[in-house]
C-alpha atoms as a PDB file:
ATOM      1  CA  UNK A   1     127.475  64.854 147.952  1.00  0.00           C
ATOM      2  CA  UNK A   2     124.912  64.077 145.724  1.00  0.00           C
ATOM      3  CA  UNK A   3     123.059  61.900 147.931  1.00  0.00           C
ATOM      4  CA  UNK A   4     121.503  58.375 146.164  1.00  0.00           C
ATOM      5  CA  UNK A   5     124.689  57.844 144.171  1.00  0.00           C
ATOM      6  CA  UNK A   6     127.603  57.948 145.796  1.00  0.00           C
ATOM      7  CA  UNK A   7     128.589  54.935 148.262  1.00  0.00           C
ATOM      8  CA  UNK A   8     131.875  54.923 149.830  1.00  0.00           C
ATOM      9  CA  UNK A   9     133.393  51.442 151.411  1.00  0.00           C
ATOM     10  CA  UNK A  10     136.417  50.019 153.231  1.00  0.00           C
ATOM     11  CA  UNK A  11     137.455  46.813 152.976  1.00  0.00           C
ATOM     12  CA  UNK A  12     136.790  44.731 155.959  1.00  0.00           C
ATOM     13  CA  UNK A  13     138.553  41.307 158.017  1.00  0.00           C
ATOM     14  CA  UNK A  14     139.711  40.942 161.239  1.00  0.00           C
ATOM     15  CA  UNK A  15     143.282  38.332 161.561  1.00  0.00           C
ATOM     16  CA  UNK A  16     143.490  38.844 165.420  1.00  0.00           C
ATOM     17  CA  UNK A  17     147.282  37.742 166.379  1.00  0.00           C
ATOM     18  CA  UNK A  18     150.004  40.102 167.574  1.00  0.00           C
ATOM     19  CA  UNK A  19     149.341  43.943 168.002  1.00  0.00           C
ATOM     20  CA  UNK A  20     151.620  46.945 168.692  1.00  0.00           C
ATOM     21  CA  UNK A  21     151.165  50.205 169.867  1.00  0.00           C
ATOM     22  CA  UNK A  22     149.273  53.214 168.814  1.00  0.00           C
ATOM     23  CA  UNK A  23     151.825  54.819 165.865  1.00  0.00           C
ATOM     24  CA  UNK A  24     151.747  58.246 167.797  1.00  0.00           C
ATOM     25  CA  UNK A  25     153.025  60.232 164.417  1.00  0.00           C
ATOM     26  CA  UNK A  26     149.793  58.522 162.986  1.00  0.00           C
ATOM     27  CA  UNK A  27     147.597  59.729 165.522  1.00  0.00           C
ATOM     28  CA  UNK A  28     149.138  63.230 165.295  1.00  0.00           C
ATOM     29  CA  UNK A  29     149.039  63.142 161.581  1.00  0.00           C
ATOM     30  CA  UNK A  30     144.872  62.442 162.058  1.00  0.00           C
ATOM     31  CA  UNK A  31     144.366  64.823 164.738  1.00  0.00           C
ATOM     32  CA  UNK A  32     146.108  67.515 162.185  1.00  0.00           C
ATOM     33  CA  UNK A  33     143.782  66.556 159.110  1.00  0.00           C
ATOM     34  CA  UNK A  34     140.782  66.785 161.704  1.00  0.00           C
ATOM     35  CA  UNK A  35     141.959  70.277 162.800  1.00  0.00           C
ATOM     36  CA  UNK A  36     142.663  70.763 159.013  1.00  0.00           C
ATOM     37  CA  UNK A  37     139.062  70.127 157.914  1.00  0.00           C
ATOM     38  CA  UNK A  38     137.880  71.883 161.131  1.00  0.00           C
ATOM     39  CA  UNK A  39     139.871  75.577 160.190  1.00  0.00           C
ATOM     40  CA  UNK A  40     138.686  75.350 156.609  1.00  0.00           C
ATOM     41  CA  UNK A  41     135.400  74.724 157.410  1.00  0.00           C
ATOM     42  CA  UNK A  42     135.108  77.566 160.222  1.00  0.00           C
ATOM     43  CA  UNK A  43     136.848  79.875 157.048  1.00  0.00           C
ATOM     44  CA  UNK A  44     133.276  79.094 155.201  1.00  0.00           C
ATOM     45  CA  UNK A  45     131.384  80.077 158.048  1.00  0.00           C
ATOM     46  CA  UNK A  46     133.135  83.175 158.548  1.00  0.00           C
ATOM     47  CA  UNK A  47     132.600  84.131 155.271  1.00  0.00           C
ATOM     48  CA  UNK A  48     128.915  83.208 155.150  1.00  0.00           C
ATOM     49  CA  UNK A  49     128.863  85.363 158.327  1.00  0.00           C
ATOM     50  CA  UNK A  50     130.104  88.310 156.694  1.00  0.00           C
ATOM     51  CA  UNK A  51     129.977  88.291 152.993  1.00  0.00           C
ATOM     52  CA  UNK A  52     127.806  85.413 151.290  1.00  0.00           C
ATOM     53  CA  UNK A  53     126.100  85.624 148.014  1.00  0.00           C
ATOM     54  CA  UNK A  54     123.994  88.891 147.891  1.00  0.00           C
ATOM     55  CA  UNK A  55     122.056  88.723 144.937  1.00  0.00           C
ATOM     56  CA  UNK A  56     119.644  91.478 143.516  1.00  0.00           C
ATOM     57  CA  UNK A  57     116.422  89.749 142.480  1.00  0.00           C
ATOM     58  CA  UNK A  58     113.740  90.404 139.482  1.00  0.00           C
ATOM     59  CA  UNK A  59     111.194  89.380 138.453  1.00  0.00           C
ATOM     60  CA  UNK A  60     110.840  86.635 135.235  1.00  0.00           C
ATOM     61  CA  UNK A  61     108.496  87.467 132.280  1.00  0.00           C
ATOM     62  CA  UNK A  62     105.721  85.098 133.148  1.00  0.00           C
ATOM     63  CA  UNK A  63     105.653  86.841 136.405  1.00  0.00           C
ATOM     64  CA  UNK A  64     105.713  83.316 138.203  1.00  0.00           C
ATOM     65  CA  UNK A  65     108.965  83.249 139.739  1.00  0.00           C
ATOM     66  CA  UNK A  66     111.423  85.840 141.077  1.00  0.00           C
ATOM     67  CA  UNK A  67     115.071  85.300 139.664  1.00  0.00           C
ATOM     68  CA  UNK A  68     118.298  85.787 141.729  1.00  0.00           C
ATOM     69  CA  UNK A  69     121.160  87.490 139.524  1.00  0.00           C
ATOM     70  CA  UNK A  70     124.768  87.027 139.732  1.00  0.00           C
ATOM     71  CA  UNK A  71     126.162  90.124 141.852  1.00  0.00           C
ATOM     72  CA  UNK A  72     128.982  92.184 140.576  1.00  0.00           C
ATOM     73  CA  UNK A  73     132.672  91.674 141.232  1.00  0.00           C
ATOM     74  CA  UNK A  74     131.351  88.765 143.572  1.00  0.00           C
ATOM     75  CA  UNK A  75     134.437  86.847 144.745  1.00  0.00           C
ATOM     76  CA  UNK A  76     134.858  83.693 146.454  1.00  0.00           C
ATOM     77  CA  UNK A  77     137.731  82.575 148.400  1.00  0.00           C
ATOM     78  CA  UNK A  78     137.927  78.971 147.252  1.00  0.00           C
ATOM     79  CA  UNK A  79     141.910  78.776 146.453  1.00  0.00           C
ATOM     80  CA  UNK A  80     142.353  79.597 150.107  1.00  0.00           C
ATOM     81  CA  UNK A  81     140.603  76.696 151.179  1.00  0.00           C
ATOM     82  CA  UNK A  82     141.873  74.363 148.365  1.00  0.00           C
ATOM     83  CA  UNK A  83     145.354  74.635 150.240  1.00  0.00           C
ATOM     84  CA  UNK A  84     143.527  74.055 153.990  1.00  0.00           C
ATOM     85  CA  UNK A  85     141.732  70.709 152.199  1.00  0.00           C
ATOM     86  CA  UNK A  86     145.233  70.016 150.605  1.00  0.00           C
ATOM     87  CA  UNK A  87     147.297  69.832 154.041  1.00  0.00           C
ATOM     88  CA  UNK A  88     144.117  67.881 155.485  1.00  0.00           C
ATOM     89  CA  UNK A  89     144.004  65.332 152.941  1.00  0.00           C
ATOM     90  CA  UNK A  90     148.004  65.436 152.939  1.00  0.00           C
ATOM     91  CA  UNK A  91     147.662  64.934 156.524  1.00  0.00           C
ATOM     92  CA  UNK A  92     145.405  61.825 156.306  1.00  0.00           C
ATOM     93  CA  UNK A  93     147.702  59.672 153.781  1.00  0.00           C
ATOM     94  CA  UNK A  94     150.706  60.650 156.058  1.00  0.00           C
ATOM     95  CA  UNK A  95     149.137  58.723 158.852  1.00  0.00           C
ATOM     96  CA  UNK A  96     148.536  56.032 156.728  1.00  0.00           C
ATOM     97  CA  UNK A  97     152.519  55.669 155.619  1.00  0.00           C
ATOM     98  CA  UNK A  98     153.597  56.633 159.347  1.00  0.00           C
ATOM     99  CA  UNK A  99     152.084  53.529 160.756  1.00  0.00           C
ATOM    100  CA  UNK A 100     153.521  51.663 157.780  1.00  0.00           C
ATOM    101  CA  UNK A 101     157.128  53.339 158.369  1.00  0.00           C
ATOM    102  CA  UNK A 102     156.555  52.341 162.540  1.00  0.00           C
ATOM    103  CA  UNK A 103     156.384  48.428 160.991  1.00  0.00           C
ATOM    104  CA  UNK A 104     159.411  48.423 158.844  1.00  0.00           C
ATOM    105  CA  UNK A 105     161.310  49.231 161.671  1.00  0.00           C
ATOM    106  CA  UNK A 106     159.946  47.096 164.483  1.00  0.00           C
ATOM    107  CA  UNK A 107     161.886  45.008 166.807  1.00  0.00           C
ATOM    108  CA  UNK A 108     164.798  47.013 164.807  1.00  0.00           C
ATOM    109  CA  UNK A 109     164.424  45.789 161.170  1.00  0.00           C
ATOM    110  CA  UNK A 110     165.960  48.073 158.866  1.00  0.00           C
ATOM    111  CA  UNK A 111     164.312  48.562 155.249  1.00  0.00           C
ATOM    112  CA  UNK A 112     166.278  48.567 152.176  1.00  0.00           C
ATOM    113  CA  UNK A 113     165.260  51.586 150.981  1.00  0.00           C
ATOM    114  CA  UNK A 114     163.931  53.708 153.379  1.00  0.00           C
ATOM    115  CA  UNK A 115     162.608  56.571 151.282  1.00  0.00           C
ATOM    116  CA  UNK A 116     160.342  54.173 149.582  1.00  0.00           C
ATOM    117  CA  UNK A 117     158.455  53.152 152.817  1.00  0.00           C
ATOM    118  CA  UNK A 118     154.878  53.898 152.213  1.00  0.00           C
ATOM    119  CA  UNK A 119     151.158  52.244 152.631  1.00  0.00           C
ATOM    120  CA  UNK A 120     150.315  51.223 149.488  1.00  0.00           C
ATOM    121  CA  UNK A 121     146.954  51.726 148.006  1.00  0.00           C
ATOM    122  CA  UNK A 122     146.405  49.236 144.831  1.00  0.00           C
ATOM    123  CA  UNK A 123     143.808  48.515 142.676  1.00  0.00           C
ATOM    124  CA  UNK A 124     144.837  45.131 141.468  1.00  0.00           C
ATOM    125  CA  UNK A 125     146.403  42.130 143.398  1.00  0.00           C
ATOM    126  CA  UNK A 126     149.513  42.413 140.502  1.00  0.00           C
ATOM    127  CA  UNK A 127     149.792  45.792 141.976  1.00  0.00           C
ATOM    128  CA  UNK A 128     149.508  44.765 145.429  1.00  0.00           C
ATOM    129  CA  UNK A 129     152.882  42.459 144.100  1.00  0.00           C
ATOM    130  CA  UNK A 130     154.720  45.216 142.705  1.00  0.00           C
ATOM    131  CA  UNK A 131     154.628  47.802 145.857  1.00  0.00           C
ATOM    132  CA  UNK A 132     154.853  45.718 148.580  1.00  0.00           C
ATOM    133  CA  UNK A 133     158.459  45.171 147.471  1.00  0.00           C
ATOM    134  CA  UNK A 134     159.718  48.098 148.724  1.00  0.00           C
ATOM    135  CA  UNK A 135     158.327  46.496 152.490  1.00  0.00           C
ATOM    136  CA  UNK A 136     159.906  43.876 152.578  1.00  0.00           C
ATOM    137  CA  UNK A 137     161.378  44.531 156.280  1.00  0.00           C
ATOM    138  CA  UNK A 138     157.321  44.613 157.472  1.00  0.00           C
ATOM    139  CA  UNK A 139     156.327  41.492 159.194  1.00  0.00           C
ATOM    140  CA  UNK A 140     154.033  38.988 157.424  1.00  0.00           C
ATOM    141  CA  UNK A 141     151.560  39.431 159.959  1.00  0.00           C
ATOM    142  CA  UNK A 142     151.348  42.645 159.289  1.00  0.00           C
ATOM    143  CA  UNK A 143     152.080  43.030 155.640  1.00  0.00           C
ATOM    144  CA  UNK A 144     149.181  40.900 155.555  1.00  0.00           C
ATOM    145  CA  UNK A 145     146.766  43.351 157.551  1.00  0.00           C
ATOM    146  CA  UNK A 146     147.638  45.891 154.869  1.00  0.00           C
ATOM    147  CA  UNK A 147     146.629  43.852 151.957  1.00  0.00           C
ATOM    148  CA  UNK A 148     143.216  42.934 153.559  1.00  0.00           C
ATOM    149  CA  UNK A 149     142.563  46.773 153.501  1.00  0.00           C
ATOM    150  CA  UNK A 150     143.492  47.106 149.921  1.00  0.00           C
ATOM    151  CA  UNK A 151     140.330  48.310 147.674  1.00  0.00           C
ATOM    152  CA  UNK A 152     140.067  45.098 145.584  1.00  0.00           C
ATOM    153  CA  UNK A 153     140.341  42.290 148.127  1.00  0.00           C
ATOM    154  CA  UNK A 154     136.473  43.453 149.043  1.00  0.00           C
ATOM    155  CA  UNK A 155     135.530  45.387 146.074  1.00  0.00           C
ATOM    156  CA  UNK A 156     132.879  48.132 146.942  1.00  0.00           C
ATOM    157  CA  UNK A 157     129.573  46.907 145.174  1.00  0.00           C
ATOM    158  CA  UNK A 158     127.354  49.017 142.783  1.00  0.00           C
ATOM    159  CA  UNK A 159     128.369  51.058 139.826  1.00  0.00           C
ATOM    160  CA  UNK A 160     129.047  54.283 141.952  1.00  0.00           C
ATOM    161  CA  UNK A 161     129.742  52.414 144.889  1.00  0.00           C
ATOM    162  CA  UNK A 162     133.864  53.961 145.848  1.00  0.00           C
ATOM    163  CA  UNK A 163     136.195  52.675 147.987  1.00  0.00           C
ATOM    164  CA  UNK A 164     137.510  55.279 150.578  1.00  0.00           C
ATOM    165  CA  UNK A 165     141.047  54.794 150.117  1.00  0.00           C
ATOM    166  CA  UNK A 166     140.939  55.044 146.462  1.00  0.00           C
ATOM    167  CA  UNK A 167     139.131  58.524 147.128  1.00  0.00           C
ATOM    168  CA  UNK A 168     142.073  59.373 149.330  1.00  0.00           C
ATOM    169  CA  UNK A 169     144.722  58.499 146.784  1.00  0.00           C
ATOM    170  CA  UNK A 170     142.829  60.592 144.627  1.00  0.00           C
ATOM    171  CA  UNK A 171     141.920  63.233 146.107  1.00  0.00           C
ATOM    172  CA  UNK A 172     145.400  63.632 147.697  1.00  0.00           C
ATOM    173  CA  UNK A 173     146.993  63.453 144.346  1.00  0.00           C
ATOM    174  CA  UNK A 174     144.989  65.912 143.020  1.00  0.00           C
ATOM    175  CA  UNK A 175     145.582  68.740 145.190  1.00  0.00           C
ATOM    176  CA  UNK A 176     149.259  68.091 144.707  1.00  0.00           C
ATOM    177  CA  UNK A 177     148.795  70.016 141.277  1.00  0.00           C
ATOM    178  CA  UNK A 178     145.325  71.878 141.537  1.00  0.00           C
ATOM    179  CA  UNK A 179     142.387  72.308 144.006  1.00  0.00           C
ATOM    180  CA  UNK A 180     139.257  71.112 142.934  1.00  0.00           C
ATOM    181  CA  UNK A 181     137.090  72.605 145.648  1.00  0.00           C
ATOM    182  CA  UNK A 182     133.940  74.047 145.152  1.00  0.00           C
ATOM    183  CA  UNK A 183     131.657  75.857 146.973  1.00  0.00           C
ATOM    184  CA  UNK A 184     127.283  75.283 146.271  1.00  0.00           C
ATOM    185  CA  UNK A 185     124.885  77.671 147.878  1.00  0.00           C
ATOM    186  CA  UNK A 186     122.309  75.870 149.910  1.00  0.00           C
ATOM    187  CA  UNK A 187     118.452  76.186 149.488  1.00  0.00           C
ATOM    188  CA  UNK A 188     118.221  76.308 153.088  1.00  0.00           C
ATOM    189  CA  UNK A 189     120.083  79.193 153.866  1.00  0.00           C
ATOM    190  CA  UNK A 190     118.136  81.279 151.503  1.00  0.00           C
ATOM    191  CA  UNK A 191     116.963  84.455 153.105  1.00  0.00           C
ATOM    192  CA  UNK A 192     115.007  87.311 151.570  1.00  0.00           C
ATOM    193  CA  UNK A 193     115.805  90.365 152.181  1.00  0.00           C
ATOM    194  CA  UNK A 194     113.253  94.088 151.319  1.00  0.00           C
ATOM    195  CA  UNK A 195     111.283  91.470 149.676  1.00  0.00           C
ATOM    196  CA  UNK A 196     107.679  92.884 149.130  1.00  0.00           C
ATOM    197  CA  UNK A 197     105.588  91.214 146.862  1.00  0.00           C
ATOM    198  CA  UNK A 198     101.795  90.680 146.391  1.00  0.00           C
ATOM    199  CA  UNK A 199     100.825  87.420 145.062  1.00  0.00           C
ATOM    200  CA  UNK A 200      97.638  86.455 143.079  1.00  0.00           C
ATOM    201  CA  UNK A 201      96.353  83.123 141.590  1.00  0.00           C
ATOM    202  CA  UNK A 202      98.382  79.757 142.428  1.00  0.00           C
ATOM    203  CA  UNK A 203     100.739  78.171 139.435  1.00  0.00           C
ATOM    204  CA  UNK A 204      99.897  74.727 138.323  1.00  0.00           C
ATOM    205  CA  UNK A 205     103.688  73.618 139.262  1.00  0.00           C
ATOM    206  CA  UNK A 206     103.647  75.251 143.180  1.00  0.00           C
ATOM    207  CA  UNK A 207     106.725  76.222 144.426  1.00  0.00           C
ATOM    208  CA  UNK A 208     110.661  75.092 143.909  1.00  0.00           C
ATOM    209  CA  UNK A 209     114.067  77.059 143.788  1.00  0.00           C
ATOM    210  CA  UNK A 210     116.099  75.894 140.946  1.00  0.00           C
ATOM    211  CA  UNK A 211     119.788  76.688 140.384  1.00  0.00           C
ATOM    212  CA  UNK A 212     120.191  77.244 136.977  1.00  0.00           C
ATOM    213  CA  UNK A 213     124.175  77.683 136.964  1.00  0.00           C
ATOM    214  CA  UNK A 214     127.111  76.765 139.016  1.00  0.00           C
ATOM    215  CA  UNK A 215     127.147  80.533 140.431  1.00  0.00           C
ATOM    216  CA  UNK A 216     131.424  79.806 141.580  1.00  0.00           C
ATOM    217  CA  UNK A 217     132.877  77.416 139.575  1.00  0.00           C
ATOM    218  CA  UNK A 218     131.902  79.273 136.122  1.00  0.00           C
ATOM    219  CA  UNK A 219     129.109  81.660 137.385  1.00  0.00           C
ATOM    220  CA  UNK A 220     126.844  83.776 134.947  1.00  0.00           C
ATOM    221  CA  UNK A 221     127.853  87.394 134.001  1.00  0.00           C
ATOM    222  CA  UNK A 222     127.215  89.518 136.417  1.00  0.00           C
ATOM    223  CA  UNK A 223     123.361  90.626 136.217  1.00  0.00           C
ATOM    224  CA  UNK A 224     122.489  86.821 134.940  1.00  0.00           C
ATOM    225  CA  UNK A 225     120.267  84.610 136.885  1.00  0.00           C
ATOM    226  CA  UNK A 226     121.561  81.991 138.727  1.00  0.00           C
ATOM    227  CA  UNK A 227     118.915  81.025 140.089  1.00  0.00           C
ATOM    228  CA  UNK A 228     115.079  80.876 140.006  1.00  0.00           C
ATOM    229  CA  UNK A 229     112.323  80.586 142.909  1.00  0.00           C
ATOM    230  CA  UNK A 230     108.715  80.606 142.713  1.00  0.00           C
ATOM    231  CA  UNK A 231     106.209  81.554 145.570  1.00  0.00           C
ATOM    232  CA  UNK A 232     103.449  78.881 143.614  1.00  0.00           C
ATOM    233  CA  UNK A 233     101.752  81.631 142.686  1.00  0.00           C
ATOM    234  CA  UNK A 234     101.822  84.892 140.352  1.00  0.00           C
ATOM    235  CA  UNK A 235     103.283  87.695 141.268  1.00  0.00           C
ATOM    236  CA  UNK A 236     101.243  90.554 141.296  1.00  0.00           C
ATOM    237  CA  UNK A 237     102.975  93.433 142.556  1.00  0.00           C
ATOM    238  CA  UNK A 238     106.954  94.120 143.590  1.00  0.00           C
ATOM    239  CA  UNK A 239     109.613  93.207 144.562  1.00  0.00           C
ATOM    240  CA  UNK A 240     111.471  96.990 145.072  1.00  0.00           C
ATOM    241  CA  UNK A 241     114.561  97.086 143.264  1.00  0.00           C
ATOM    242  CA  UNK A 242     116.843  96.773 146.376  1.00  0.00           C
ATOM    243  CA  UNK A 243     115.773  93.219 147.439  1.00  0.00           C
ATOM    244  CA  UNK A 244     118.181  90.766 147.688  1.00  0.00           C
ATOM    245  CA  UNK A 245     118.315  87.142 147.837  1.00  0.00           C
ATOM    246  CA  UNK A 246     120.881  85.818 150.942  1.00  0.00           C
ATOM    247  CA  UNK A 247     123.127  82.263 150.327  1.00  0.00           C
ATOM    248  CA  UNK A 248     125.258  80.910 152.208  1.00  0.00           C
ATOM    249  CA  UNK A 249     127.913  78.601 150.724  1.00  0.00           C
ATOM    250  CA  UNK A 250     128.929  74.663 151.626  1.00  0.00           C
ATOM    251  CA  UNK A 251     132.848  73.993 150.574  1.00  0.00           C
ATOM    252  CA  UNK A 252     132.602  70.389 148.855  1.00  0.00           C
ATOM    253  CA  UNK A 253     135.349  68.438 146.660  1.00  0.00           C
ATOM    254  CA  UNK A 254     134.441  67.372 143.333  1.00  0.00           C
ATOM    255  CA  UNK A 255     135.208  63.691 142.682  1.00  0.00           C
ATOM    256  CA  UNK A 256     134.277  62.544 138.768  1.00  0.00           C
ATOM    257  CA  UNK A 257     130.525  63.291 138.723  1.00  0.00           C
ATOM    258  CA  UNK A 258     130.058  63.957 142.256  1.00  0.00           C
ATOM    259  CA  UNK A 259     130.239  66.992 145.087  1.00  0.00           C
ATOM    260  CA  UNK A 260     131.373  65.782 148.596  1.00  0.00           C
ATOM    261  CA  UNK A 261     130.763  68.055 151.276  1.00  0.00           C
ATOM    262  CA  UNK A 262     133.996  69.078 153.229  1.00  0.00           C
ATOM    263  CA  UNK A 263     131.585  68.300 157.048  1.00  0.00           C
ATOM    264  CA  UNK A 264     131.325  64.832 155.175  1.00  0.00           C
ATOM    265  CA  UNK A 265     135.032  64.281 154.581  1.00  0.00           C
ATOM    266  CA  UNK A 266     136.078  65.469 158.144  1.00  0.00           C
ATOM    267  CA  UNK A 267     133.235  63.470 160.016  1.00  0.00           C
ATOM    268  CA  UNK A 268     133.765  60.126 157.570  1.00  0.00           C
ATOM    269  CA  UNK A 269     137.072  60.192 156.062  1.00  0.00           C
ATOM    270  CA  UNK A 270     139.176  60.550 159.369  1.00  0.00           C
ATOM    271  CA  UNK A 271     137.432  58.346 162.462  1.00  0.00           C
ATOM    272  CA  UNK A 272     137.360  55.632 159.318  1.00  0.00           C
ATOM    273  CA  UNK A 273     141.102  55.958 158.483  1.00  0.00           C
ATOM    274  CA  UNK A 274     141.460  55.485 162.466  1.00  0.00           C
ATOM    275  CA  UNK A 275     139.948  52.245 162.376  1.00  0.00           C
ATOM    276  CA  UNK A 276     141.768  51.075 159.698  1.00  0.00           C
ATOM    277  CA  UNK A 277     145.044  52.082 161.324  1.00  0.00           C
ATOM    278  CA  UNK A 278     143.785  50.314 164.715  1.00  0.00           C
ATOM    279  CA  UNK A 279     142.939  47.121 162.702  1.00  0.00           C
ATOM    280  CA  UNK A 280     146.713  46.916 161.227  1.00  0.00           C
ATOM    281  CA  UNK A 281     148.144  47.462 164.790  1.00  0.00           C
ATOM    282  CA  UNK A 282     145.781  45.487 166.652  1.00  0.00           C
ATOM    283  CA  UNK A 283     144.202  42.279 163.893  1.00  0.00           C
ATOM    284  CA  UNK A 284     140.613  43.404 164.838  1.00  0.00           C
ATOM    285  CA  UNK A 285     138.410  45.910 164.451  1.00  0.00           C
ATOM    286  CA  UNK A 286     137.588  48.531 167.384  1.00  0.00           C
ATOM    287  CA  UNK A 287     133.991  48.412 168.510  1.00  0.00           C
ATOM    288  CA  UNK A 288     134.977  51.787 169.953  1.00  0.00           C
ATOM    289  CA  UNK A 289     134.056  55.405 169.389  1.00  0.00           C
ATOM    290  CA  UNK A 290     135.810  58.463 167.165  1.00  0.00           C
ATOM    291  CA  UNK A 291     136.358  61.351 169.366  1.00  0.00           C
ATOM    292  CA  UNK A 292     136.317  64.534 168.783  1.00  0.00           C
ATOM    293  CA  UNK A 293     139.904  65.991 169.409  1.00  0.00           C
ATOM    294  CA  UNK A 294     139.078  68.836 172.174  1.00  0.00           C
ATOM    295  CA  UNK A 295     142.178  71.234 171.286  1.00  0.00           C
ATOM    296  CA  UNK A 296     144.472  71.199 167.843  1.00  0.00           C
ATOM    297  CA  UNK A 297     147.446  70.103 170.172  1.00  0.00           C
ATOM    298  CA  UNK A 298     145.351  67.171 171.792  1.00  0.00           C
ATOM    299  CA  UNK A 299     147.973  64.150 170.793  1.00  0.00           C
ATOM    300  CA  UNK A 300     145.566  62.323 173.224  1.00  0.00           C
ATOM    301  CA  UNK A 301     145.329  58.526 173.595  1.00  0.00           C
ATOM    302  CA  UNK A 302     144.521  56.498 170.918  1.00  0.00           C
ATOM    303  CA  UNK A 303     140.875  56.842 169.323  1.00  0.00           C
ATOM    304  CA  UNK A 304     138.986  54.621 167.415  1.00  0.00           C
ATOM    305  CA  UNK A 305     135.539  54.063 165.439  1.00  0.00           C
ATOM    306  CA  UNK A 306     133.036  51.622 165.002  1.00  0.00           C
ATOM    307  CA  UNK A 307     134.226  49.455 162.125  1.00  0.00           C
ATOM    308  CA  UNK A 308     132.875  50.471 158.777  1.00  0.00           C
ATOM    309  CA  UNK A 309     130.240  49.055 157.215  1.00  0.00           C
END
C-alpha cells in the first residue's frame, strides 16, 4: 500500500456474557479466502518465475541514467487473478453472514425472512436501524456484539485512517462487477541483465530508479520508457543493445487513492475478520494467535488473533 497514508481499524469492546460455538461454515468460509489469497498469490510468483517484465534498456540523452522501455506484446495476467481475489474477498464476507445466519437460528428461532439474513456493515447508527430489521430472530446479546463492530460506533481516526470492514464491503462489491487489481513492479527485484557500462564523473543527484508510468494498468507504447535508473554517475560507454532490465510484479487492489498489496490483505484482512467473529460468539476478544491453515481442506479448530489495535 502506499505506506504513511493508509490506516486501517476495527472497532473494538468486549460485553463478556454468553458465548456459542465456533460457526464451522465461518471458519471454512476463512480458511477458503486464506487459500484464496494464497493460490493467487503463488499465480504471481509463477509468473515472475517464468515471464516477468523484460525490458530492453537505453540510454537517456544526458547520458545520466539508463531508461527501461516498455517490451512488445507484453501481457499480464491480471483478469485471472481479479476472479482468485474476487472468490477470496467473496469468501471473507460469507463468513461474516454465516456466523450471523448460525444466530438467527439458535436455540431454534426461525427468522422472518430468511434470505435477508446477513451481517450488516453500516456507516451510520440510522443505518444500523434500518438493517438490523431483517434480524430480528438474533438475540440481543448478540445483536448487540454486531453493532459494537460496526465502523461508526469507534470511528477510525485521521483523514485516511479506513475501517476494515468498510474496505471489505467495498472491495467485495466491487469485484462483483469489475476487478480492480493491479500489479506494480518492485525496485527490489530489479535485475540487470548483459548490462556493460563504463561510468565516469558522479551526478550531483546520485542514484534513484523512478517509475515514470503505470507499466500494466495503462503502460507506455511499446518502446516507451517506463522507467528510469541512474548509476549516480555518467555513463560513459554501453550498455549493448541486448541488455535487459528484470521486474518482478506485486498483485495489489486499488482502493480510492491507494494500492494494497494482495500478502497484506491475506496476512491482515483474514486473522482480523477471525477475531471479530470470535468476539460475537464469545463477548471478548481472543488474546490468541492466527494460524496458518496447513492444507486447503484444514477445517481445523477454531483460530483466533490478537485483538486489533
Amino acid at each position: 500500500m502506499e505506506q504513511g497514508t493508509m490506516r486501517l481499524s476495527f472497532s473494538q469492546g468486549s460485553t463478556g456474557g454468553r458465548r456459542v460455538s465456533r460457526s464451522k461454515w465461518a471458519t471454512l468460509k476463512l480458511k477458503r479466502s486464506w487459500w484464496l489469497f494464497n493460490e493467487l498469490i503463488n499465480r504471481v510468483d509463477i509468473w515472475n518465475s517464468t515471464s516477468g517484465i523484460n525490458a530492453p534498456i537505453r540510454v537517456s540523452d544526458s547520458r545520466t541514467e539508463i531508461q527501461f522501455l516498455t517490451p512488445a506484446g507484453l501481457m499480464v495476467p491480471t483478469d485471472e487473478w481479479a476472479l482468485l481475489l474476487g472468490d477470496a474477498l467473496h469468501n471473507a464476507r460469507a463468513a461474516l453472514d454465516a456466523v450471523t445466519w448460525d444466530l438467527a437460528h439458535l436455540d431454534g428461532a426461525v427468522p422472518r425472512a430468511p434470505n435477508l439474513v446477513g451481517f450488516p456493515i453500516t456507516r451510520t447508527e440510522g443505518a444500523w436501524a434500518k438493517a438490523v430489521k431483517n434480524l430480528e430472530s438474533v438475540p440481543d446479546e448478540f445483536l448487540d456484539r454486531i453493532r459494537t463492530v460496526q465502523p461508526w460506533v469507534e470511528p477510525p481516526q485521521g483523514e485516511d485512517a479506513v475501517h476494515w470492514l468498510l474496505l471489505l464491503a467495498r472491495l467485495d462489491n466491487d469485484h462483483k462487477h469489475r476487478g480492480s487489481v493491479t500489479a506494480v513492479p518492485t525496485g527490489e527485484s530489479l535485475a540487470l541483465e548483459k548490462l556493460d557500462v563504463r561510468l565516469g564523473q558522479p551526478t550531483e543527484e546520485g542514484g534513484y530508479l523512478r517509475f515514470l508510468h503505470d507499466v500494466v494498468g495503462a503502460p507506455p507504447a511499446a518502446g516507451e520508457p517506463f522507467a528510469e535508473f541512474s548509476f549516480g554517475a555518467v555513463i560513459d560507454s554501453g550498455p549493448s543493445v541486448d541488455a535487459l532490465g528484470h521486474f518482478d510484479l506485486h498483485a495489489a487492489v486499488r482502493y480510492d487513492r491507494h494500492t494494497i498489496p494482495m500478502t497484506f490483505l491475506q496476512s491482515t484482512l483474514v486473522p482480523h475478520l477471525e477475531a471479530v467473529i470470535g468476539m460475537i460468539e464469545s463477548g471478548t476478544w481472543s488474546q490468541e494467535s492466527w494460524v496458518t491453515p496447513t492444507a486447503a481442506s484444514d477445517a481445523g479448530p477454531p483460530k483466533s488473533v490478537d485483538p486489533p489495535q
